[in-house]
Protein backbone atom coordinates (compact mmCIF):
# COMPACT_ATOMS: atom_id res chain seq x y z
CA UNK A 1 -93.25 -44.10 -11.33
CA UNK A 2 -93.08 -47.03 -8.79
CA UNK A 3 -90.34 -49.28 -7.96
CA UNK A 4 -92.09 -52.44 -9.42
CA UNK A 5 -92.86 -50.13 -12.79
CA UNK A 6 -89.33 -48.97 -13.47
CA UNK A 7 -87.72 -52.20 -12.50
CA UNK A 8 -90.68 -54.04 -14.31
CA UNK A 9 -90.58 -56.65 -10.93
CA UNK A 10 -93.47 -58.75 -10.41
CA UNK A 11 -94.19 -59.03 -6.50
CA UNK A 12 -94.81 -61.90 -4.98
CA UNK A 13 -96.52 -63.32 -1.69
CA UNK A 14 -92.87 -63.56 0.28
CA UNK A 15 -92.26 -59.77 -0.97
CA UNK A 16 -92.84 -57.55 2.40
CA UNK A 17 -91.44 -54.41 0.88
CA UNK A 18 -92.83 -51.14 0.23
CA UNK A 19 -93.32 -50.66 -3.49
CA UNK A 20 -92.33 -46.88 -3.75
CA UNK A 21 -93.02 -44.36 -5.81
CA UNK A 22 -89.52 -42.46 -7.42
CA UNK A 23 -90.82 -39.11 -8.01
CA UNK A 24 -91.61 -38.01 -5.22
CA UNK A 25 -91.53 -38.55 -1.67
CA UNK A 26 -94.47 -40.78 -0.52
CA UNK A 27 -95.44 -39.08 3.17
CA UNK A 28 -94.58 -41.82 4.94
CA UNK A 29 -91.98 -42.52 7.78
CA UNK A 30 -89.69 -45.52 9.11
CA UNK A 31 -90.73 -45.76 12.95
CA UNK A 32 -88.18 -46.79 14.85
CA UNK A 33 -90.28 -48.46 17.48
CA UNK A 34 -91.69 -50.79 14.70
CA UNK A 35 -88.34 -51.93 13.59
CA UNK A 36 -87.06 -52.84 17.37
CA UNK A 37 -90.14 -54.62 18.09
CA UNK A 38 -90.38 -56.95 15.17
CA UNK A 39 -90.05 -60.71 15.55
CA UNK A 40 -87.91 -61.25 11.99
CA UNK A 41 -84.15 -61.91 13.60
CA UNK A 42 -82.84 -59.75 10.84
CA UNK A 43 -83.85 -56.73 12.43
CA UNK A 44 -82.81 -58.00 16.03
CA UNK A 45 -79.87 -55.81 16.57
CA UNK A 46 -81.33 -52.52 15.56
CA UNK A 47 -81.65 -51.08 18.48
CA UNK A 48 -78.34 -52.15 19.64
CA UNK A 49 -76.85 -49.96 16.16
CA UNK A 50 -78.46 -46.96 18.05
CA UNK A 51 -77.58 -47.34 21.26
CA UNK A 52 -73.73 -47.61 20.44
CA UNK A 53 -73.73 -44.83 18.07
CA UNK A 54 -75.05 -42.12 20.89
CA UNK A 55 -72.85 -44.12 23.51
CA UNK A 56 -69.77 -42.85 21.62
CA UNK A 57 -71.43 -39.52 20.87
CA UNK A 58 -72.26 -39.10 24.48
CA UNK A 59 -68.57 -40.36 25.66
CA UNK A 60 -67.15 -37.19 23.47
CA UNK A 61 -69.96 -35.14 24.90
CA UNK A 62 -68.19 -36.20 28.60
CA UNK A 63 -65.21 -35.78 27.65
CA UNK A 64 -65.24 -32.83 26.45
CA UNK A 65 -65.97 -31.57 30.24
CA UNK A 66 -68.40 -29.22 29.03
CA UNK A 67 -66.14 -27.36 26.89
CA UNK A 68 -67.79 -26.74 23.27
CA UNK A 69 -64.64 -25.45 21.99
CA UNK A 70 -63.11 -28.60 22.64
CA UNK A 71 -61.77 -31.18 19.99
CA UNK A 72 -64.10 -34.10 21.62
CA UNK A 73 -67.20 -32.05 21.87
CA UNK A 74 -66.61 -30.91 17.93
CA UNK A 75 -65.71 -34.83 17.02
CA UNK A 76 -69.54 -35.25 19.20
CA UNK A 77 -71.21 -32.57 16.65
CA UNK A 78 -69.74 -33.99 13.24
CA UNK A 79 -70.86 -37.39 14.11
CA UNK A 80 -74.45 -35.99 14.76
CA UNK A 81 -74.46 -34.55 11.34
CA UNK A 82 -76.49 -37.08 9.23
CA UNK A 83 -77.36 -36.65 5.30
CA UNK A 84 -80.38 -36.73 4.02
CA UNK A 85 -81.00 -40.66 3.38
CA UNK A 86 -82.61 -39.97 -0.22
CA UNK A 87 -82.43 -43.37 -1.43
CA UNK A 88 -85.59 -44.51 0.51
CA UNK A 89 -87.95 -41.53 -1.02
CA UNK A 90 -90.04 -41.46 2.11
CA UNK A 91 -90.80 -37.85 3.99
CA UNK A 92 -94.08 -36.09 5.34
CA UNK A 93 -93.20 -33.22 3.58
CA UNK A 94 -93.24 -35.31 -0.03
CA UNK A 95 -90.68 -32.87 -1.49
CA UNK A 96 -88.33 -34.34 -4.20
CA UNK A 97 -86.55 -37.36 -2.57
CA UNK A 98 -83.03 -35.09 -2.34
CA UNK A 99 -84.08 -33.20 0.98
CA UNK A 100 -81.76 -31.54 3.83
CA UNK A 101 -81.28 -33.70 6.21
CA UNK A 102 -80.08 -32.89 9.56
CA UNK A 103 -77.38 -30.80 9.02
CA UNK A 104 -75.14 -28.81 11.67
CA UNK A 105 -78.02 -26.60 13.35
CA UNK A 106 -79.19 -30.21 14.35
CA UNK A 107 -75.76 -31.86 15.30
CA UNK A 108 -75.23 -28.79 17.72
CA UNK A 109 -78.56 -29.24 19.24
CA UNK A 110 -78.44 -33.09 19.48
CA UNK A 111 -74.87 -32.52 21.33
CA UNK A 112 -76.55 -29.94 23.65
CA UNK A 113 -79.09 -32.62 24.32
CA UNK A 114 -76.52 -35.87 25.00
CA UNK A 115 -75.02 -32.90 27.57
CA UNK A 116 -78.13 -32.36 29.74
CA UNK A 117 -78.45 -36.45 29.74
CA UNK A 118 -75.18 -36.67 30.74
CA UNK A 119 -75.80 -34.38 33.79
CA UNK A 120 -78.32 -36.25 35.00
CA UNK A 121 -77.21 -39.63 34.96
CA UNK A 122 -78.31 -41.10 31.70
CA UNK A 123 -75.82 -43.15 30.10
CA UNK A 124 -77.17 -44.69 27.10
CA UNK A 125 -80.05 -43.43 24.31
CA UNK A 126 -81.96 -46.25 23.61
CA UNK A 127 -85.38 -44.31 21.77
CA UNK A 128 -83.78 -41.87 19.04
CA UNK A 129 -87.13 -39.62 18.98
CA UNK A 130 -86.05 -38.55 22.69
CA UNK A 131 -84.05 -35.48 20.60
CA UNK A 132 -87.82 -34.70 18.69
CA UNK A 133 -88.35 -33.41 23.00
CA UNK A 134 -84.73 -31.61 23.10
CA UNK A 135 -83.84 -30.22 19.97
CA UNK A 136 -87.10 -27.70 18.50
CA UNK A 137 -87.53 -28.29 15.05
CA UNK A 138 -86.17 -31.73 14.98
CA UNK A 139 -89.72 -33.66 13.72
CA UNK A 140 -90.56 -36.82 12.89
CA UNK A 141 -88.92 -36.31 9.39
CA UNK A 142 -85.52 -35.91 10.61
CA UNK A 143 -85.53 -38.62 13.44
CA UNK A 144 -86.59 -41.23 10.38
CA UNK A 145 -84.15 -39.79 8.06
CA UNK A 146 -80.97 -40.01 11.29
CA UNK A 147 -82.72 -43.70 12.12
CA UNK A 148 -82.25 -44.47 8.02
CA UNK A 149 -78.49 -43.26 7.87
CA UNK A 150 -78.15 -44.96 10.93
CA UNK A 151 -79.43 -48.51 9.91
CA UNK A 152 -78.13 -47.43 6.06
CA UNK A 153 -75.72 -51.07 6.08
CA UNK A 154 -78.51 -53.30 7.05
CA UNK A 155 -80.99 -51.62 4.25
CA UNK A 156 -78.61 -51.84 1.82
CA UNK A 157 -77.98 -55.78 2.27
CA UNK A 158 -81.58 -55.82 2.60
CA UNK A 159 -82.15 -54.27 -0.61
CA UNK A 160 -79.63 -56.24 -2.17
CA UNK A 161 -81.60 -59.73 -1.02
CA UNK A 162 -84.13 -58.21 -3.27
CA UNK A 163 -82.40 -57.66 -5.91
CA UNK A 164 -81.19 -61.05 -6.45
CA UNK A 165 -84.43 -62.86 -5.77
CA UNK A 166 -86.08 -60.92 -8.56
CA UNK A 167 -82.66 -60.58 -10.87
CA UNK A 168 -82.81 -57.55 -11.07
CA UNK A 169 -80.16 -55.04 -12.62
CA UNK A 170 -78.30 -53.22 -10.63
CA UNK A 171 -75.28 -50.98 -11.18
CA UNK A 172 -72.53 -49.09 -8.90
CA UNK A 173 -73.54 -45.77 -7.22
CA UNK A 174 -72.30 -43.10 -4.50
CA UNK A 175 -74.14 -43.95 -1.37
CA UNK A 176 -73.94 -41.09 1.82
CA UNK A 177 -73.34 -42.34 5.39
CA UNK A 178 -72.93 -45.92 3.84
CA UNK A 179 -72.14 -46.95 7.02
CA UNK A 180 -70.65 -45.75 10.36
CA UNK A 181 -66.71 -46.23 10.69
CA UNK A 182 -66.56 -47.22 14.51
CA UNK A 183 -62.86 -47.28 14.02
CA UNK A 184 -61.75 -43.77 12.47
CA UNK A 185 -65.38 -41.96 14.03
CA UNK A 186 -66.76 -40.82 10.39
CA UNK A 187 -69.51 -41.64 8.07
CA UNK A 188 -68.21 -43.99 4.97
CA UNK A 189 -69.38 -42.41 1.55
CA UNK A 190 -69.26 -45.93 -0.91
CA UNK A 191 -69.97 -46.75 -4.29
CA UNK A 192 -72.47 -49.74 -4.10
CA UNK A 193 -74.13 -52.02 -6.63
CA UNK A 194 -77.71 -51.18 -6.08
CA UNK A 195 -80.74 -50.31 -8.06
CA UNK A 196 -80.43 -46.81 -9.65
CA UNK A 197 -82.85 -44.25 -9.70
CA UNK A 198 -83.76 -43.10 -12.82
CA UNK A 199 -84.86 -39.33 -10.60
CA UNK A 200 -82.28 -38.96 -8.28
CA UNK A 201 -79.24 -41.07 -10.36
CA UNK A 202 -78.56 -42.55 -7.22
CA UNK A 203 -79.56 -46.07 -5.28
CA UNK A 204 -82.94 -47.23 -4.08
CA UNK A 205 -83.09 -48.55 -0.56
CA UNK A 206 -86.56 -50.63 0.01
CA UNK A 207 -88.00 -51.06 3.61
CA UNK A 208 -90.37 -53.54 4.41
CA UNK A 209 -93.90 -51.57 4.59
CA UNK A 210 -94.69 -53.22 8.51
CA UNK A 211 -92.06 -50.70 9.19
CA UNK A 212 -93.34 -47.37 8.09
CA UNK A 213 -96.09 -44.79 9.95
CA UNK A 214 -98.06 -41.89 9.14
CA UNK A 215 -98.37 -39.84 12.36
CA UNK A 216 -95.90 -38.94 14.50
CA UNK A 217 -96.12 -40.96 17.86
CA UNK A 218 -93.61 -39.02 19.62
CA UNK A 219 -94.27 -35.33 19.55
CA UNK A 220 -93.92 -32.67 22.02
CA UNK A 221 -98.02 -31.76 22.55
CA UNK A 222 -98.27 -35.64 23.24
CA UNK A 223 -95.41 -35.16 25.80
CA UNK A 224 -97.27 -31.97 27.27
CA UNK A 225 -100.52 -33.79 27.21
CA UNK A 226 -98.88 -37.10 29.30
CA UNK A 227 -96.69 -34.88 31.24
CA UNK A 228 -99.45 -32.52 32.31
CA UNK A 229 -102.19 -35.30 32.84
CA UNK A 230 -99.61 -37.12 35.72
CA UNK A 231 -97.74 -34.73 37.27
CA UNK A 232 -99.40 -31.23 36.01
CA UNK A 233 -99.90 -28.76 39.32
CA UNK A 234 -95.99 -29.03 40.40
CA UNK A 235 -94.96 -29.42 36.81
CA UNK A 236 -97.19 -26.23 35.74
CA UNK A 237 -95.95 -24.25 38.84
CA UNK A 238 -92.41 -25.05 38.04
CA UNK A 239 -93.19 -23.40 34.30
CA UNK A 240 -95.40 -20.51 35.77
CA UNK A 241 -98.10 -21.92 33.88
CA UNK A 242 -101.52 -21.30 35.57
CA UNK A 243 -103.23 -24.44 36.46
CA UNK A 244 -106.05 -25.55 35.16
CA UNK A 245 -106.01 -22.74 32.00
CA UNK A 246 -105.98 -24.51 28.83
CA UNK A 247 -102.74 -24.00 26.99
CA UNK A 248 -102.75 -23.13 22.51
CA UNK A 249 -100.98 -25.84 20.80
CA UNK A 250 -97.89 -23.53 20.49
CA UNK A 251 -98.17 -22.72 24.45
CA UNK A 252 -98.02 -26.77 24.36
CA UNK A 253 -95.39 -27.01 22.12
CA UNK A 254 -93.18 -23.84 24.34
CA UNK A 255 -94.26 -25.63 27.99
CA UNK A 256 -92.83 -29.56 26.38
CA UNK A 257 -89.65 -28.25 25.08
CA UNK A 258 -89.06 -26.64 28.79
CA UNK A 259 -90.74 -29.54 30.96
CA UNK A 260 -87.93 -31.53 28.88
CA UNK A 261 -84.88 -29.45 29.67
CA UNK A 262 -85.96 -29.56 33.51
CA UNK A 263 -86.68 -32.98 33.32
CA UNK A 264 -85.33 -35.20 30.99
CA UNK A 265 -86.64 -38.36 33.60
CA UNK A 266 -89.84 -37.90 32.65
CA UNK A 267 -89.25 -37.82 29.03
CA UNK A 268 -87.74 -41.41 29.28
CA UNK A 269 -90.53 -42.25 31.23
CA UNK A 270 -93.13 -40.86 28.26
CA UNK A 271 -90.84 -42.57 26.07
CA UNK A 272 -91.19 -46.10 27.34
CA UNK A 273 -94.69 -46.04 27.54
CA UNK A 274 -95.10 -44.76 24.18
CA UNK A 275 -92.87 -47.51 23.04
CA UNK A 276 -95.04 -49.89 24.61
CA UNK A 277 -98.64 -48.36 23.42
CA UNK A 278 -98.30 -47.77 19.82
CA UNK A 279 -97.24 -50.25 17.37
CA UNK A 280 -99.34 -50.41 14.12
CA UNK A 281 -98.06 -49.40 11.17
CA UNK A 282 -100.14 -47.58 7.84
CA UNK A 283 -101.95 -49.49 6.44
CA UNK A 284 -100.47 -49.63 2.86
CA UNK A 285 -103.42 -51.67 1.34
CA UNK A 286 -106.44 -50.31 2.79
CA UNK A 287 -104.39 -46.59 1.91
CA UNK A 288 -107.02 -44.56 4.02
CA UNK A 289 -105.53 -41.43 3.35
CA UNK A 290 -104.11 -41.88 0.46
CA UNK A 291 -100.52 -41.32 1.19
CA UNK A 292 -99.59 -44.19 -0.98
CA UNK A 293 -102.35 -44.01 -4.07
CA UNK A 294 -102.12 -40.65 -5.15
CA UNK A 295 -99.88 -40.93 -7.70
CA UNK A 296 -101.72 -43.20 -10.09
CA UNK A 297 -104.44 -41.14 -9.48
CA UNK A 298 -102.99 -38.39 -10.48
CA UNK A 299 -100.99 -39.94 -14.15
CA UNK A 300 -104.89 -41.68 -14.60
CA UNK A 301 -106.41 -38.23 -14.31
CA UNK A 302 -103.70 -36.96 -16.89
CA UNK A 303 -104.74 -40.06 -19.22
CA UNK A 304 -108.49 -39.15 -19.43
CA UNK A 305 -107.43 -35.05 -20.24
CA UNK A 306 -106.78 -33.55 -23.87
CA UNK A 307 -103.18 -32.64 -24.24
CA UNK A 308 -102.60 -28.71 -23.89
CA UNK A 309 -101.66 -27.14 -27.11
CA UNK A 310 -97.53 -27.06 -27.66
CA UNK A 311 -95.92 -23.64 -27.08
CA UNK A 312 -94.77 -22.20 -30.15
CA UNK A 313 -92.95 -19.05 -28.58
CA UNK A 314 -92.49 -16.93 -25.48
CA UNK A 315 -96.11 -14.81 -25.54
CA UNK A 316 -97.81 -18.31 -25.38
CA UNK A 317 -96.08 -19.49 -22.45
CA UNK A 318 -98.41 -17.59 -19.89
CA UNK A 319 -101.44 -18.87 -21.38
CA UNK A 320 -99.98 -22.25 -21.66
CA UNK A 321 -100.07 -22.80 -17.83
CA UNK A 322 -102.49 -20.72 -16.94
CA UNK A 323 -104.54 -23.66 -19.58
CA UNK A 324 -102.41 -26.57 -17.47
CA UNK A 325 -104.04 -24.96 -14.48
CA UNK A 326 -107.32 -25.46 -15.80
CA UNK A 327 -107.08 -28.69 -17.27
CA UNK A 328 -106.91 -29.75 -13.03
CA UNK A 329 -110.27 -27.76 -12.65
CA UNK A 330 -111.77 -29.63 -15.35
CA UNK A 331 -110.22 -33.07 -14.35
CA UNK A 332 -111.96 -32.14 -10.70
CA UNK A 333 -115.17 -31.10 -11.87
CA UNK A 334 -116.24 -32.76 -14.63
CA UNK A 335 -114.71 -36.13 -14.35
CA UNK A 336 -114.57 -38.53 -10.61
CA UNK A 337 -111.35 -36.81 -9.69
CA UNK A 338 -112.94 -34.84 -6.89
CA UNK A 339 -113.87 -38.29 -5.13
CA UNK A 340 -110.07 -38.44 -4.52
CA UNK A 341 -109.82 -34.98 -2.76
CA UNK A 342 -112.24 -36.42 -0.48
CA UNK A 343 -111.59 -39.24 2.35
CA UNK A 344 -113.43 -42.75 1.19
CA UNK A 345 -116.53 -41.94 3.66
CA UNK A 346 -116.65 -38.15 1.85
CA UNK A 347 -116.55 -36.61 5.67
CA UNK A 348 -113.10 -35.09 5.34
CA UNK A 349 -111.07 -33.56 2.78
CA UNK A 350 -107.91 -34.53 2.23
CA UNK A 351 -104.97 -32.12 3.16
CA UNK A 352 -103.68 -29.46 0.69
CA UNK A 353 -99.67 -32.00 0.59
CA UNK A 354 -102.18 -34.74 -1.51
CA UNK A 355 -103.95 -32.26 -3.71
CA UNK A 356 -100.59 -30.83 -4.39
CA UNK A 357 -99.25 -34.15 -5.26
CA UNK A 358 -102.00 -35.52 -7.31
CA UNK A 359 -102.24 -32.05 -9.16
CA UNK A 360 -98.20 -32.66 -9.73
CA UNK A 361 -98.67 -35.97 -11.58
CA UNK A 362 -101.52 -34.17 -13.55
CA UNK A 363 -99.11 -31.32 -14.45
CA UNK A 364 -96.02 -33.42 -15.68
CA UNK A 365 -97.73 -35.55 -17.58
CA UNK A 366 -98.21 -32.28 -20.04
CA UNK A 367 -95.24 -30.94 -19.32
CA UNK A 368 -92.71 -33.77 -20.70
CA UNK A 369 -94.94 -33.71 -23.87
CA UNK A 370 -94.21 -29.82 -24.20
CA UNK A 371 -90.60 -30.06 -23.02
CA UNK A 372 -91.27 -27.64 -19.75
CA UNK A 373 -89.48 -28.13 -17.00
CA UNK A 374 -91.49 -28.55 -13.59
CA UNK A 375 -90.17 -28.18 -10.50
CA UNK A 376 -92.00 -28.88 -6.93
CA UNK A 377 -91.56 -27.08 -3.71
CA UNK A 378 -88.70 -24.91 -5.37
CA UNK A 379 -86.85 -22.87 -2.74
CA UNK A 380 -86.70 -19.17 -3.67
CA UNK A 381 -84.74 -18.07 -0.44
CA UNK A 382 -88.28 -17.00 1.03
CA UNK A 383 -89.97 -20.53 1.80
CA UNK A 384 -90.92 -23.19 -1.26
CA UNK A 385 -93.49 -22.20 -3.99
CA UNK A 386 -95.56 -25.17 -5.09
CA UNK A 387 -94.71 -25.19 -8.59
CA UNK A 388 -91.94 -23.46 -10.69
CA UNK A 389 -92.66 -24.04 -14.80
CA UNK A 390 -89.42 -23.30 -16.75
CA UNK A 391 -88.44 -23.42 -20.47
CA UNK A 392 -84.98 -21.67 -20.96
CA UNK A 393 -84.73 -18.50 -19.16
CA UNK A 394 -87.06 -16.21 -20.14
CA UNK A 395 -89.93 -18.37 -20.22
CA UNK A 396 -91.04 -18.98 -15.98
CA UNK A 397 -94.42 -19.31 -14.06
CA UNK A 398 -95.15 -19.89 -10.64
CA UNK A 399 -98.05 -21.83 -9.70
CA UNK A 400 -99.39 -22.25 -5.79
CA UNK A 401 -101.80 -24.18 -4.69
CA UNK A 402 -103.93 -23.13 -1.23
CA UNK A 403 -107.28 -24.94 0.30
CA UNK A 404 -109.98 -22.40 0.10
CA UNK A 405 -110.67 -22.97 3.83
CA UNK A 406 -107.32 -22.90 4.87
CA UNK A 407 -105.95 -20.50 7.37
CA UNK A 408 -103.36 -19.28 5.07
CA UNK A 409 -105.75 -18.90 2.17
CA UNK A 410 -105.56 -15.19 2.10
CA UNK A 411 -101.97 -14.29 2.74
CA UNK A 412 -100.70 -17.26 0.17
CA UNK A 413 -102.28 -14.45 -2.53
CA UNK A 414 -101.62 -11.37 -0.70
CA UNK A 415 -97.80 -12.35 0.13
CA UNK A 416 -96.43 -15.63 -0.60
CA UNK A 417 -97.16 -15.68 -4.26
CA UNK A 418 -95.75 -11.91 -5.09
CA UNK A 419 -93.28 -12.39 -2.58
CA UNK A 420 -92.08 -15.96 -4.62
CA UNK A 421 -92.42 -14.18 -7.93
CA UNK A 422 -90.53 -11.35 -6.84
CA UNK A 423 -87.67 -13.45 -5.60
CA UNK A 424 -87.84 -15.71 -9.16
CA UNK A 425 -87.86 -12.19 -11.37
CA UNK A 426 -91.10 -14.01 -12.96
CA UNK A 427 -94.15 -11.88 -14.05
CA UNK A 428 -96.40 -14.86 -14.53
CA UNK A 429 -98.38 -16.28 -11.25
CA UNK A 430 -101.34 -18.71 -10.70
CA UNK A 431 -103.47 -19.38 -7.75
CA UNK A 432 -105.04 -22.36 -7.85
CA UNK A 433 -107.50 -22.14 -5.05
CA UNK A 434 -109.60 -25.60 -4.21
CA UNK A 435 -112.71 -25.31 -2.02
CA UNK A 436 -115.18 -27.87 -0.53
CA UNK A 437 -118.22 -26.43 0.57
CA UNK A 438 -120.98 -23.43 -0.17
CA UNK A 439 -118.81 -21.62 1.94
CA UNK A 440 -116.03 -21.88 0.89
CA UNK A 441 -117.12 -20.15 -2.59
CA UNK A 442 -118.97 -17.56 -1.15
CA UNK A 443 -118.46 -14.35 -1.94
CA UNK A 444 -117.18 -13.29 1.46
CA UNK A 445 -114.63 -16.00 1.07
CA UNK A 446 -113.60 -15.10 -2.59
CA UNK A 447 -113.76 -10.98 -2.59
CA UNK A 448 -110.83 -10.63 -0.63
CA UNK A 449 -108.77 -12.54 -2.82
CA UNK A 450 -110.46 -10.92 -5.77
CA UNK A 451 -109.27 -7.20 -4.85
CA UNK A 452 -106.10 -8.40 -3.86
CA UNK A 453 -105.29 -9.89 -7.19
CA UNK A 454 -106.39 -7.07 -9.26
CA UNK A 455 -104.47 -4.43 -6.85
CA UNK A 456 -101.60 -6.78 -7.75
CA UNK A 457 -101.95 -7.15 -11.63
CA UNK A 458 -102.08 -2.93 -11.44
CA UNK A 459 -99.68 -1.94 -9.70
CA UNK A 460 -97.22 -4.52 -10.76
CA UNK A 461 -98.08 -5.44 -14.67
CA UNK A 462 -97.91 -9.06 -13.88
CA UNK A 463 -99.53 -11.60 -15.69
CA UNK A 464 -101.55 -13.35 -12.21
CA UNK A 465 -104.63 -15.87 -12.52
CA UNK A 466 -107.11 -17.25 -10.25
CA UNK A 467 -108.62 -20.47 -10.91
CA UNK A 468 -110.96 -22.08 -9.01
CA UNK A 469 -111.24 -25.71 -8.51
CA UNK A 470 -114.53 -26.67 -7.41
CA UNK A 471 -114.84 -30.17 -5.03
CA UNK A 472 -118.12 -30.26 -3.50
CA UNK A 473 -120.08 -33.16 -3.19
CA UNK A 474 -123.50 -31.53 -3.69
CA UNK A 475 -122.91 -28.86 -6.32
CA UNK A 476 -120.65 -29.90 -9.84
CA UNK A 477 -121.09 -26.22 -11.04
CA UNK A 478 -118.26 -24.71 -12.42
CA UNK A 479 -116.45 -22.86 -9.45
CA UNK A 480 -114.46 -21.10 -12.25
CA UNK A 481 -117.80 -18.96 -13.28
CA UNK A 482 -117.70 -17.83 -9.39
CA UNK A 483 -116.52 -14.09 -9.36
């Protein structure tokens, strides 16, 4: 549900926040370029917050002499570990809004980072996504979620502002990383009077929606790309990279992380032109990929469907999803839901995170009315499965849902699913495969999967289901009669 639905708030034309949506992370993030470059005063000393947070992290760094063991370079690493901000539901990833964070993998690697910048002069961090260049692994994701915690204070009064202009009710909850304590160098953990979640139990922290983006501006290919493009023959020869030979993405990625460990100069450099080249934010109205709409398309898709028949006992509970499954097929191909798996211009799909989230709107819809529980992007141990459906303990499914003409379309059936169903102890699985084109549905496409499935029910006794979902634009036939 959104903010404005839960809280029942009417916006108005002085409300610039981002009306978001509780269940689920929208896959949007706060750019911190955005919010240092805006003209509202409020948000004027942003950017000063930053740069005297990694000042002190960077004077334990130094005085630490180099010495990891050492109390200041440990006090450096706990200060770099930063929660994961769920109160703003915002993440690319659009898991459940209680993510990871950037635990103490990251603080070690952020330290390691402050240590090279140290060595060659730099004194002060004044673009957080610098670390995106150090510290592999460390996306966009993470540098929003470490700018959130950072700025945490001035959300929260922000929020608050809110609040009271629409009277809302709010009511005292445990907030993370409240706020940085300068004076004993640890995060704050408060109770604050803030609007509560009614997913998470905890607070709700709205950002103004000029602030957030959809694509990452600072990655390391773009860093490669800049790097390469003004100072690529020495640069390449330093690497051993042969010039003029087109690099993979993850040669890219490998050559960006090293061009930044030799020479951290020139990621300031590609930093200050960045922040000087790219400052539009998503446009939340226009919602061209639907990162922001998907949601009430998916509860109005679960409006127009028949409810699936109430489990009565355990045998039925196979069947029951394996029906839930199917009421998605028939939502895509016999009412306009397809339109939405396809960009407005119905040039592009739209990536397998949307279909995923549209399809989980669709799902829970049925199962509050048959008390299952439905969990998304459940960790097993081995990587998340889409969908987990639970009632008690003996009664589990698994549910994954793959692109047709993805990459990964034939090893999400031949490994991920058994390997998540293994892991789970479940012997109920369903593939819910979408596809776009002739292609796609072609019987070289769909064979593979075919024999791998069956090999799977045999020699395993599973319970495992394909259903195909059928999207095309020229052809409504049912891709579930495709074998």
């Amino acid at each position: 549900m959104r903010f404005t639905d839960h809280f029942a708030v009417e916006r108005g034309d002085d409300d610039d926040w981002f009306d978001c949506e509780l269940s689920t992370d929208t896959p949007l993030y706060v750019d911190p370029f955005l919010v240092f470059e805006d003209d509202d005063p409020y948000w004027a000393e942003t950017r000063q917050t930053v740069i005297d947070f990694f000042s002190l992290a960077l004077s334990f760094v130094d005085a630490s002499g180099g010495d990891v063991t050492s109390p200041h370079y440990l006090k450096a690493v706990r200060m770099l570990r930063f929660p994961e901000p769920s109160e703003f539901a915002l993440g690319l990833s659009m898991g459940h809004p209680k993510g990871s964070g950037a635990g103490f993998k990251y603080a070690e690697k952020m330290a390691a980072a402050l240590s090279l910048l140290s060595q060659h002069g730099v004194t002060q961090v004044q673009h957080l996504q610098a670390f995106t260049l150090f510290c592999e692994g460390l996306g966009v994701d993470r540098i929003s979620d470490i700018f959130c915690d950072l700025l945490k204070a001035k959300f929260i009064d922000y929020t608050q502002s809110v609040a009271t202009h629409h009277e809302l009710v709010i009511q005292e909850v445990p907030v993370r990383a409240a706020r940085w304590n300068r004076k004993n160098g640890r995060w704050d953990h408060l109770r604050i009077r803030l609007p509560k979640s009614p997913v998470t139990e905890e607070g709700v922290l709205l950002v103004p929606s000029r602030f957030l983006k959809d694509i990452p501006v600072v990655t390391p290919d773009s860093f490669w790309t800049w790097a390469d493009t003004g100072v690529g023959d020495d640069l390449r020869q330093e690497l051993n990279y042969e010039l003029n030979v087109a690099l993979t993405k993850e040669e890219r990625k490998e050559a960006a992380y090293k061009a930044a460990w030799k020479h951290p100069d020139l990621v300031m450099d590609y930093l200050n032109v960045v922040s000087e080249t790219d400052r539009e934010p998503y446009d939340i109205e226009a919602d061209p990929k639907l990162l922001v709409g998907w949601a009430e398309i998916g509860r109005e898709a679960a409006s127009k469907q028949e409810p699936v028949a109430k489990l009565d006992d355990e045998s039925k509970f196979a069947t029951w999803v394996i029906e839930l499954a199917k009421e998605f097929q028939h939502a895509v191909e016999e009412t306009d839901l397809w339109k939405a798996l396809w960009d407005d211009g119905m040039r592009k799909y739209r990536p397998e995170k949307i279909v995923q989230a549209i399809a989980a709107m669709l799902f829970a819809a049925h199962c509050r009315t048959a008390d299952v529980d439905l969990t998304r992007e459940s960790n097993l141990g081995r990587g998340p499965v889409d969908f987990k459906f639970s009632q008690g303990w003996q009664k589990r499914a698994l549910l994954e849902v793959k692109l047709i003409p993805s990459t990964h379309f034939f090893t999400g059936a031949s490994k991920q699913l058994p390997q998540y169903m293994t892991t789970e102890r479940t012997s109920v699985g369903i593939y819910l495969c979408v596809g776009y084109t002739d292609k796609d549905f072609s019987p070289e496409r769909l064979q593979p999967i075919e024999d791998t499935i069956r090999k799977l029910r045999e020699d395993s006794g599973w319970t495992l289901e394909i259903v195909y979902v059928d999207a095309r634009t020229t052809n409504k036939d049912s891709a579930s009669k495709l074998k």
